[in-house]
N, C-alpha and C. Protein backbone atom coordinates (compact mmCIF):
# COMPACT_ATOMS: atom_id res chain seq x y z
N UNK A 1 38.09 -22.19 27.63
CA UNK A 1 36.96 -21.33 27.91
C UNK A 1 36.36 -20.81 26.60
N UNK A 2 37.37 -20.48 25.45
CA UNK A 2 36.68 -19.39 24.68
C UNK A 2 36.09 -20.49 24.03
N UNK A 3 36.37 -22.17 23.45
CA UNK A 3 36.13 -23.34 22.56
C UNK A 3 35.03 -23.76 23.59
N UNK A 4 34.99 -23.50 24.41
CA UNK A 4 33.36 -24.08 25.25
C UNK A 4 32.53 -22.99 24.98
N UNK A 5 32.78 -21.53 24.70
CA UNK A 5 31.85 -20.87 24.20
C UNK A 5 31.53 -20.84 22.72
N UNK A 6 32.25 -21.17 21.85
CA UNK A 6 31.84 -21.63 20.60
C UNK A 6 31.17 -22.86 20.62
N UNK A 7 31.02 -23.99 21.07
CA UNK A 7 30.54 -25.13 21.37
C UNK A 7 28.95 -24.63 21.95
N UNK A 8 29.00 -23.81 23.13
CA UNK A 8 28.07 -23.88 22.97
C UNK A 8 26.99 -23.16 22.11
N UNK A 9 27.63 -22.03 21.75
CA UNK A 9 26.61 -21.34 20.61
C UNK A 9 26.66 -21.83 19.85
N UNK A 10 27.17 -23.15 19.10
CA UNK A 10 27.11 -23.76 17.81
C UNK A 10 25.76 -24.71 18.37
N UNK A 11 25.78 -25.26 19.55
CA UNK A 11 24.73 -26.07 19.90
C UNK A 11 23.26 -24.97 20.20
N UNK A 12 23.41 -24.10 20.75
CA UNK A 12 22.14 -23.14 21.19
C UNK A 12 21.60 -22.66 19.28
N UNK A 13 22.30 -22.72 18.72
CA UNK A 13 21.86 -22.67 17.56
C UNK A 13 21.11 -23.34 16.52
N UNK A 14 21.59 -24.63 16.87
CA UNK A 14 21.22 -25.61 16.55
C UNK A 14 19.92 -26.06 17.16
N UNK A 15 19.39 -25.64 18.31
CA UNK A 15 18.58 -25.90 19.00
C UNK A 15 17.53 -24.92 18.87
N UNK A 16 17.82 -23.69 18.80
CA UNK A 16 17.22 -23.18 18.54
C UNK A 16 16.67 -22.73 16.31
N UNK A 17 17.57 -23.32 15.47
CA UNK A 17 16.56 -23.80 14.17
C UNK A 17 15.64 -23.47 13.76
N UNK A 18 14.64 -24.16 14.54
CA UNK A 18 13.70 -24.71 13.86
C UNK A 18 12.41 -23.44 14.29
N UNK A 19 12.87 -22.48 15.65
CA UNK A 19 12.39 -22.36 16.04
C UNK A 19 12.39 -20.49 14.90
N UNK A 20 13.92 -20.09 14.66
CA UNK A 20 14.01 -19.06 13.64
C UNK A 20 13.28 -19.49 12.56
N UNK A 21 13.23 -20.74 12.32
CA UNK A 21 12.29 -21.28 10.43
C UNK A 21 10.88 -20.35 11.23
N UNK A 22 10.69 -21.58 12.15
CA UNK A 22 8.99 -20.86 12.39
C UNK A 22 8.83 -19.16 12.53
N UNK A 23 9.63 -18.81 13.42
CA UNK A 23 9.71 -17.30 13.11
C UNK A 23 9.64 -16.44 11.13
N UNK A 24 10.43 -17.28 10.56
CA UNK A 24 10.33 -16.70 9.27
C UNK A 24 9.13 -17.01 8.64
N UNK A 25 8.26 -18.23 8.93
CA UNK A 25 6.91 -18.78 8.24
C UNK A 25 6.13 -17.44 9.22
N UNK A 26 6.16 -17.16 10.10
CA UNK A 26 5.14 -15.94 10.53
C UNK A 26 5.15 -15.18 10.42
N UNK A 27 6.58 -14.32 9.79
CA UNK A 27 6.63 -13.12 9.61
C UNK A 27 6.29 -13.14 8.22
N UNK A 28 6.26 -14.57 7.25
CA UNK A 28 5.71 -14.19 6.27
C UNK A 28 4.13 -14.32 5.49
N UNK A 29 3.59 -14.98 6.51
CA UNK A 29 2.35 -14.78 7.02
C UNK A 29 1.56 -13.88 7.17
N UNK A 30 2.30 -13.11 7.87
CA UNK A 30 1.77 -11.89 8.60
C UNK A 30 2.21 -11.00 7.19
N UNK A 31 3.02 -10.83 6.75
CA UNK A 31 3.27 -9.80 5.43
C UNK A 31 2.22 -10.32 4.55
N UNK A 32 2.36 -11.54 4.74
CA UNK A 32 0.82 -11.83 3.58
C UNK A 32 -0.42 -10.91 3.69
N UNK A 33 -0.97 -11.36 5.05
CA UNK A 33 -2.00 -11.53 5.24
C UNK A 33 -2.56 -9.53 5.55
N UNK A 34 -1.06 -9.05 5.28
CA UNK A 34 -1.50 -7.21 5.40
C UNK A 34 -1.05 -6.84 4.12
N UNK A 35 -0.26 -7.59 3.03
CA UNK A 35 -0.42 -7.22 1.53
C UNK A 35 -2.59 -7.52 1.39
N UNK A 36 -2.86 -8.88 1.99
CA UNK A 36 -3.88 -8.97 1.09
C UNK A 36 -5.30 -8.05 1.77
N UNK A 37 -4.95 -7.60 3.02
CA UNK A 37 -5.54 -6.05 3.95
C UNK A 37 -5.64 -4.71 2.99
N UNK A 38 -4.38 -4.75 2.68
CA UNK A 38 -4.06 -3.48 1.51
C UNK A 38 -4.86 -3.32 0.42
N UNK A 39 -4.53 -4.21 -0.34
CA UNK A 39 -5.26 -4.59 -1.43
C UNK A 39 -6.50 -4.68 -2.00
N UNK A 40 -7.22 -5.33 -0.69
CA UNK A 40 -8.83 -5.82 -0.43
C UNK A 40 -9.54 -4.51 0.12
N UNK A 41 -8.49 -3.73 0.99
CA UNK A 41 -9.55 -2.41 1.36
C UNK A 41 -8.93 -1.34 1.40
N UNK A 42 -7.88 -1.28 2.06
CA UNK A 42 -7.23 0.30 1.85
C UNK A 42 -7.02 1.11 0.06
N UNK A 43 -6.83 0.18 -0.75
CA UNK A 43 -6.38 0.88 -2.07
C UNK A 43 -7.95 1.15 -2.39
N UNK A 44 -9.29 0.40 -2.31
CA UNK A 44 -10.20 0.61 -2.90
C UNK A 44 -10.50 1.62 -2.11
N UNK A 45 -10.12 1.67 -0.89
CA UNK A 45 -10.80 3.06 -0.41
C UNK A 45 -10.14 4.28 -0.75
N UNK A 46 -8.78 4.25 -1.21
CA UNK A 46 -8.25 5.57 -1.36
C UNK A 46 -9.22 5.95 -2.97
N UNK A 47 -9.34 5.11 -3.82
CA UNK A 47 -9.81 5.35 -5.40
C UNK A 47 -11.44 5.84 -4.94
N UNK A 48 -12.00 5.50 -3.85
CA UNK A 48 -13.09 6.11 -3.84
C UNK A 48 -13.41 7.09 -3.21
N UNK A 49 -12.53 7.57 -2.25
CA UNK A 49 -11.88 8.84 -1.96
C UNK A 49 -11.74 10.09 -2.83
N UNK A 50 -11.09 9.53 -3.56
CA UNK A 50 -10.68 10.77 -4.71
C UNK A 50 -11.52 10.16 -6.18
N UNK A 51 -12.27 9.49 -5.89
CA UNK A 51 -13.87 9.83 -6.66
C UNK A 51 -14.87 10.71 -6.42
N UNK A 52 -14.83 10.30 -4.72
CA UNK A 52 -15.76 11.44 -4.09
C UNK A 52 -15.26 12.78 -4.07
N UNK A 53 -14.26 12.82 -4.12
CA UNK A 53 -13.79 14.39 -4.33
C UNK A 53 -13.31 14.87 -5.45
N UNK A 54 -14.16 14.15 -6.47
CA UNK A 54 -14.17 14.94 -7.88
C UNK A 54 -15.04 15.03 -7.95
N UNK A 55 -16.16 14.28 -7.22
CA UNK A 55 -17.84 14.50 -7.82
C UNK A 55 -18.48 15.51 -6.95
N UNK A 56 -17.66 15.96 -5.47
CA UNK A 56 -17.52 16.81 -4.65
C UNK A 56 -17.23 18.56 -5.75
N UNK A 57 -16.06 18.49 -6.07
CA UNK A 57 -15.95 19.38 -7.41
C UNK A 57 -16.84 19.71 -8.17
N UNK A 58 -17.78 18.55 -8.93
CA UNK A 58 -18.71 18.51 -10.49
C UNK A 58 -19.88 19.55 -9.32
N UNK A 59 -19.94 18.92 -7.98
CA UNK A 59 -21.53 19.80 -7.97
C UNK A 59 -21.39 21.02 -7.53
N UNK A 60 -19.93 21.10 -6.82
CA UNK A 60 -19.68 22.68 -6.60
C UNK A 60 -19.62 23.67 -7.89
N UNK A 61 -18.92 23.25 -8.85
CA UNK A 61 -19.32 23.70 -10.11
C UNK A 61 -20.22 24.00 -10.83
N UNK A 62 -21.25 23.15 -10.87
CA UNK A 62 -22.28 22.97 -11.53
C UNK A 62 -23.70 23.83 -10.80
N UNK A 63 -23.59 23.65 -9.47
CA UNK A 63 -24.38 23.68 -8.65
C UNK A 63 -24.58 24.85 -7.39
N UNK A 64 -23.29 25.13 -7.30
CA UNK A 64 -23.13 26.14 -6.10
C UNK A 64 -23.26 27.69 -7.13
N UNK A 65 -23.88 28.83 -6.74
CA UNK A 65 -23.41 29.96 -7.30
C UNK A 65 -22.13 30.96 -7.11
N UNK A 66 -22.14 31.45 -8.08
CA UNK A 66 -20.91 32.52 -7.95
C UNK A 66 -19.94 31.58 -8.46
N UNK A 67 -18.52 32.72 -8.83
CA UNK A 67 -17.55 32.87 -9.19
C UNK A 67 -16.61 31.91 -8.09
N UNK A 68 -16.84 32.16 -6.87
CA UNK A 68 -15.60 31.64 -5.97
C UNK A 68 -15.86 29.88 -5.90
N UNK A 69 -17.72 29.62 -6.01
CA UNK A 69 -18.05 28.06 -5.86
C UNK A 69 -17.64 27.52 -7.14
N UNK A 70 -17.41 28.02 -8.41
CA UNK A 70 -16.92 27.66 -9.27
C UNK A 70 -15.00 27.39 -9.14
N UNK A 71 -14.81 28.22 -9.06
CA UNK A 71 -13.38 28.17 -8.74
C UNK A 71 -12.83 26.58 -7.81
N UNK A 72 -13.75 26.99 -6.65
CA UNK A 72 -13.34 25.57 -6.05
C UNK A 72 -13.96 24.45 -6.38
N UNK A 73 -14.98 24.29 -6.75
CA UNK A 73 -14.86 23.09 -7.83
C UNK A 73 -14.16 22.69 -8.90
N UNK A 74 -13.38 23.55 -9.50
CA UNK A 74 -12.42 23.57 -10.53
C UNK A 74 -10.86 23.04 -9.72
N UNK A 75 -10.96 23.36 -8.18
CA UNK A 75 -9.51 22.69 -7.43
C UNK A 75 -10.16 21.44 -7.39
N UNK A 76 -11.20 21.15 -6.96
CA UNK A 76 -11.59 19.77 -6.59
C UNK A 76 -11.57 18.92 -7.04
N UNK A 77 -12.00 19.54 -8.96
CA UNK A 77 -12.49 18.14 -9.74
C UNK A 77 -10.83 18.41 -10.31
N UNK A 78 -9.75 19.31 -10.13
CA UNK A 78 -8.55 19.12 -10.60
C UNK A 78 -7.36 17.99 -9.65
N UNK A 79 -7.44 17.98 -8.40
CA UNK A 79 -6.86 17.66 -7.49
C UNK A 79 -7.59 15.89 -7.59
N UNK A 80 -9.00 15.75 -7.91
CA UNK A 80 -9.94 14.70 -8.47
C UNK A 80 -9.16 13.45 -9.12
N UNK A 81 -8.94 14.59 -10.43
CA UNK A 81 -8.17 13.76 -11.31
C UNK A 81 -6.93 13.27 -11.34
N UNK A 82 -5.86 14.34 -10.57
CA UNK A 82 -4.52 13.95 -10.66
C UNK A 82 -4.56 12.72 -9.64
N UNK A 83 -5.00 12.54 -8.48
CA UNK A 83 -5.06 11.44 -7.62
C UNK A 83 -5.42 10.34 -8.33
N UNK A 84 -6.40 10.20 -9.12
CA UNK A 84 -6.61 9.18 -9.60
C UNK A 84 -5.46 8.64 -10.87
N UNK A 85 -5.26 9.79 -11.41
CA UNK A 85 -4.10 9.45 -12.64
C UNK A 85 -2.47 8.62 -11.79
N UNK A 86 -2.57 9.77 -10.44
CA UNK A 86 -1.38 8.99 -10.01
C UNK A 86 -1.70 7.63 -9.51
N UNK A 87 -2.94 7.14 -8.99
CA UNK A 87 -2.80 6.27 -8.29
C UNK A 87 -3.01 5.21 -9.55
N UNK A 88 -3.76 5.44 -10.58
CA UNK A 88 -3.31 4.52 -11.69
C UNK A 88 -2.41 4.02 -12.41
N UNK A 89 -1.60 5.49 -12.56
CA UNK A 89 0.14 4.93 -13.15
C UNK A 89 0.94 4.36 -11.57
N UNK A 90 0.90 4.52 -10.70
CA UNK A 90 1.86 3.67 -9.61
C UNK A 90 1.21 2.26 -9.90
N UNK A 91 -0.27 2.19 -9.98
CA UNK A 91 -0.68 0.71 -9.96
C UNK A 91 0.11 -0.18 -11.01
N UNK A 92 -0.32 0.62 -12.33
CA UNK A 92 -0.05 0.42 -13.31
C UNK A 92 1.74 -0.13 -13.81
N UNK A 93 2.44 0.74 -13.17
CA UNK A 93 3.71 0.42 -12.63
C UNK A 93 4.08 -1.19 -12.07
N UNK A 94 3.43 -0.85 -10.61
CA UNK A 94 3.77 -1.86 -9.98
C UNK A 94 3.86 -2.96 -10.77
N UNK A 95 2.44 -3.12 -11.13
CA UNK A 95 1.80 -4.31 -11.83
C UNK A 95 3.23 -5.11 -13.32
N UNK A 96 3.17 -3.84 -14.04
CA UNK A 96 4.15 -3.80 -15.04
C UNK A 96 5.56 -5.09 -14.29
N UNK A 97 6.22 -4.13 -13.21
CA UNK A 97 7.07 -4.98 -12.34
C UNK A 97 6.92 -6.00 -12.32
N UNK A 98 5.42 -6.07 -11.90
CA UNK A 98 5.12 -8.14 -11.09
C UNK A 98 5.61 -8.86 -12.43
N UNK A 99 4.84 -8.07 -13.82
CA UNK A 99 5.06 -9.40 -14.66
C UNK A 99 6.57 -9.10 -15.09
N UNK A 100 7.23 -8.31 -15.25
CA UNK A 100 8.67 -8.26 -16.65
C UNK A 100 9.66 -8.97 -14.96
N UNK A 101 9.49 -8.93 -13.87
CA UNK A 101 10.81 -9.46 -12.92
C UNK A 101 10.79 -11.02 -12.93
N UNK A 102 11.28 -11.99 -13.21
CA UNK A 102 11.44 -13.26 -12.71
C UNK A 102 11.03 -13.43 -11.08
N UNK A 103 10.36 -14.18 -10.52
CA UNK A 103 10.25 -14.69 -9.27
C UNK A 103 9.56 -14.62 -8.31
């Protein structure tokens, strides 16, 4: 009993192959095809995001009166910059990675 159940999961395995390969060609497909989603629109939209909300800042500053519209343009175009600094050094990072790793 127990050598007919190894028998047959050695065969259901076997049979089934080709069918886990294809499973792995789609799942890596599909990781492709939402790295190159990411890439193509979500990252450019976050950098223009926190463009717009530094230039959101420059006119509250520049433009709004009083003491308090100044102030918050001074969070805006501060909060502005660090987003962009971070999202440049993670890029910058990553990138670093792709080339110094083998493979």
């Amino acid at each position: 009993m127990i050598k007919f159940s190894r028998i047959a999961l050695l065969a259901g395995t076997l049979v089934l192959l080709p069918e886990v390969a294809s499973a792995a060609e789609t799942f890596k497909s599909l990781t492709a095809k939402i790295v190159t989603l990411v890439n193509t629109a979500v990252v450019p939209l976050i950098y223009a995001i926190a463009i717009v909300i530094f230039l959101i800042g420059m006119l509250r500053f520049f433009f709004l009166g009083g003491e308090e519209g100044r102030e918050k343009g001074k969070q805006f175009m501060l909060w502005g910059i660090i987003a962009l600094v971070v999202m440049f050094s993670v890029w910058g990072i990553v990138r670093l990675l792709l080339t110094a790793l083998p493979g």
